[in-house]
C-alpha atoms as a PDB file:
ATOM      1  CA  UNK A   1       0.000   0.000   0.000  1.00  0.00           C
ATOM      2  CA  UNK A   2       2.766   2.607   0.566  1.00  0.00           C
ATOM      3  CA  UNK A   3       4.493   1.939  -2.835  1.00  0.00           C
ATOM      4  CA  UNK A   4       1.020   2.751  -4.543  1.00  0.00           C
ATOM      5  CA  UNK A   5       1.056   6.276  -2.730  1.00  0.00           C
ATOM      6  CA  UNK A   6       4.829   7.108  -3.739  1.00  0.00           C
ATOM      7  CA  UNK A   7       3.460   6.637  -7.800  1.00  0.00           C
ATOM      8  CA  UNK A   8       0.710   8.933  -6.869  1.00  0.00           C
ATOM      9  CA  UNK A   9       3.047  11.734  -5.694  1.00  0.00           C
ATOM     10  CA  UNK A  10       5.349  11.038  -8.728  1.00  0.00           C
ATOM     11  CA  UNK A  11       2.980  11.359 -11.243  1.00  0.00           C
ATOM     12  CA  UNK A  12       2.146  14.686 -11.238  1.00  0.00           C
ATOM     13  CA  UNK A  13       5.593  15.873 -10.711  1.00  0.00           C
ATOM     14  CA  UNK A  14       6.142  13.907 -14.129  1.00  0.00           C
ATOM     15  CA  UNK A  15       3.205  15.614 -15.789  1.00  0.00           C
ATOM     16  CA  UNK A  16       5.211  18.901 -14.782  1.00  0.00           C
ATOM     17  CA  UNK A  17       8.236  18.277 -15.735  1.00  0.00           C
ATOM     18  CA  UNK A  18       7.123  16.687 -19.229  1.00  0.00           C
ATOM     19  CA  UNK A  19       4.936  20.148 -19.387  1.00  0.00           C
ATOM     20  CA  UNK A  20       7.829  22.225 -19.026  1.00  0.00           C
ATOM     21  CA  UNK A  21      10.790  19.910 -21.565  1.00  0.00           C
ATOM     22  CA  UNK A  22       7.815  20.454 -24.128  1.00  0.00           C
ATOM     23  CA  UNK A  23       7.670  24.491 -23.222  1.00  0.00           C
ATOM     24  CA  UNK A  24      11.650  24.679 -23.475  1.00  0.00           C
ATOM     25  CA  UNK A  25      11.797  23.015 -25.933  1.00  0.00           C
ATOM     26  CA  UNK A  26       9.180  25.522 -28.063  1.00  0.00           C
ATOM     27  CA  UNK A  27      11.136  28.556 -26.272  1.00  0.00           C
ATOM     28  CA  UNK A  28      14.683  27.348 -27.823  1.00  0.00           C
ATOM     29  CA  UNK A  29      13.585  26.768 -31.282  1.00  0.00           C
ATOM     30  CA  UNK A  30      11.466  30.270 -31.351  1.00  0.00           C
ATOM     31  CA  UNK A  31      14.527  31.587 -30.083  1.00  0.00           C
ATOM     32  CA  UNK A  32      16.794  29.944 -32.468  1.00  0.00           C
ATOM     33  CA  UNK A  33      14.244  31.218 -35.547  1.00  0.00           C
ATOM     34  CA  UNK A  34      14.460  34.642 -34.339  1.00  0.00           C
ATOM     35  CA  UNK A  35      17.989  35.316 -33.873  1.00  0.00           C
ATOM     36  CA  UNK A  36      18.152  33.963 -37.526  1.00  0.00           C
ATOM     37  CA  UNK A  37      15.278  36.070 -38.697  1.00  0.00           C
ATOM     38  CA  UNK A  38      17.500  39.391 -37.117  1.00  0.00           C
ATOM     39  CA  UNK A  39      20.471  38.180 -38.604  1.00  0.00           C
ATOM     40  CA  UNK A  40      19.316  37.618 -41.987  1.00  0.00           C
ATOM     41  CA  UNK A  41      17.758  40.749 -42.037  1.00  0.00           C
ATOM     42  CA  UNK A  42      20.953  42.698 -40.496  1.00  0.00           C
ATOM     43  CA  UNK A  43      23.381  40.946 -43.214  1.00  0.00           C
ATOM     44  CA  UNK A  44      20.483  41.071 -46.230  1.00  0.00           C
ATOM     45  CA  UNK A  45      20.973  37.525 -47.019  1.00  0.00           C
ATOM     46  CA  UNK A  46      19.634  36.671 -50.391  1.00  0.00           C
ATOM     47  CA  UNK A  47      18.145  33.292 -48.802  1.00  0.00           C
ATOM     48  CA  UNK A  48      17.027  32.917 -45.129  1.00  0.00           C
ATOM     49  CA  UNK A  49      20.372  31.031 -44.424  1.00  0.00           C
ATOM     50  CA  UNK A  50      20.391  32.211 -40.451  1.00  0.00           C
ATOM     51  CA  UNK A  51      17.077  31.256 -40.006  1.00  0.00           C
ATOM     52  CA  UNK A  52      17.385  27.453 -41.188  1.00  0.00           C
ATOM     53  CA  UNK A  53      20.874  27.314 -39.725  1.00  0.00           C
ATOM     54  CA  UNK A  54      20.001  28.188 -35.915  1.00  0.00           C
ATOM     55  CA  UNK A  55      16.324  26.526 -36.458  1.00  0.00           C
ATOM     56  CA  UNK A  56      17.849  23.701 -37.420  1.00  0.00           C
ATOM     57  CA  UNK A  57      20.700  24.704 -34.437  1.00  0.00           C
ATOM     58  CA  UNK A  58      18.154  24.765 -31.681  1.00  0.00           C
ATOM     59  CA  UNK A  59      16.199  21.936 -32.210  1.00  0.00           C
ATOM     60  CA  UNK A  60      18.754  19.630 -32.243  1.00  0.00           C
ATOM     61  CA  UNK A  61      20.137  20.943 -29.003  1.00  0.00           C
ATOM     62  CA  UNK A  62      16.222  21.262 -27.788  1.00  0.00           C
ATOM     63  CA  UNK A  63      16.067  17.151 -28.434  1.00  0.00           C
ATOM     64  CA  UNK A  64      19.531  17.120 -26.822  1.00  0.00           C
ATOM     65  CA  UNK A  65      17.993  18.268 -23.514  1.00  0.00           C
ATOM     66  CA  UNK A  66      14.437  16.301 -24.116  1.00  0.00           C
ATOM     67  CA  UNK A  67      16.258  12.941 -24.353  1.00  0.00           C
ATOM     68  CA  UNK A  68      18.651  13.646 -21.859  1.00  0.00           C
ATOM     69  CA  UNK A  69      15.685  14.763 -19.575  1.00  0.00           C
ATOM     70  CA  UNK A  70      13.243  11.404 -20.004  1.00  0.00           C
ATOM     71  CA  UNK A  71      16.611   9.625 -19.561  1.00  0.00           C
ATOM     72  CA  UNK A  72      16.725  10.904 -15.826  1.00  0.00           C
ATOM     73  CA  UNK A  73      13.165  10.944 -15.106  1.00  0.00           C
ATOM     74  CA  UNK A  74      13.007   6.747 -16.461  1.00  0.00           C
ATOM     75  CA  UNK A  75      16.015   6.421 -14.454  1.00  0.00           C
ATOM     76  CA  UNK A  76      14.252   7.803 -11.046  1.00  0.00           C
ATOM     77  CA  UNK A  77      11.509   5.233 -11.309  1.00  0.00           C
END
């Protein structure tokens, strides 16, 4: 009977923390898109080459940080 209330208490401390890798994840890449958007507009770029570059940048560091994150939190069960 105890173990069943220790998953309670985890679970919604999972549902936060897989709330917020999604967020930070969506932050980064937005981020990423709009420091290429400036640049490419600051250095008149004939293609958006910024823009795909950090996009591209930032979402591979965002799934970096996702994997690395469900790696700990499968680990702590």
């Amino acid at each position: 009977m105890p173990e069943n209330k220790k998953n309670k208490k985890k679970r919604p401390k999972r549902f936060i923390v897989l709330i917020a890798v999604g967020s930070q994840m969506g932050i980064t890449i937005f981020l990423g898109a709009t420091l290429g958007k400036f640049l490419d507009a600051k250095y008149q770029t004939e293609k958006a080459w910024f823009t795909i570059a950090l996009t591209l940048f930032t979402l591979l560091i965002s799934l970096y940080f996702v994997l690395q994150t469900l790696n700990k939190l499968n680990n702590d069960d």
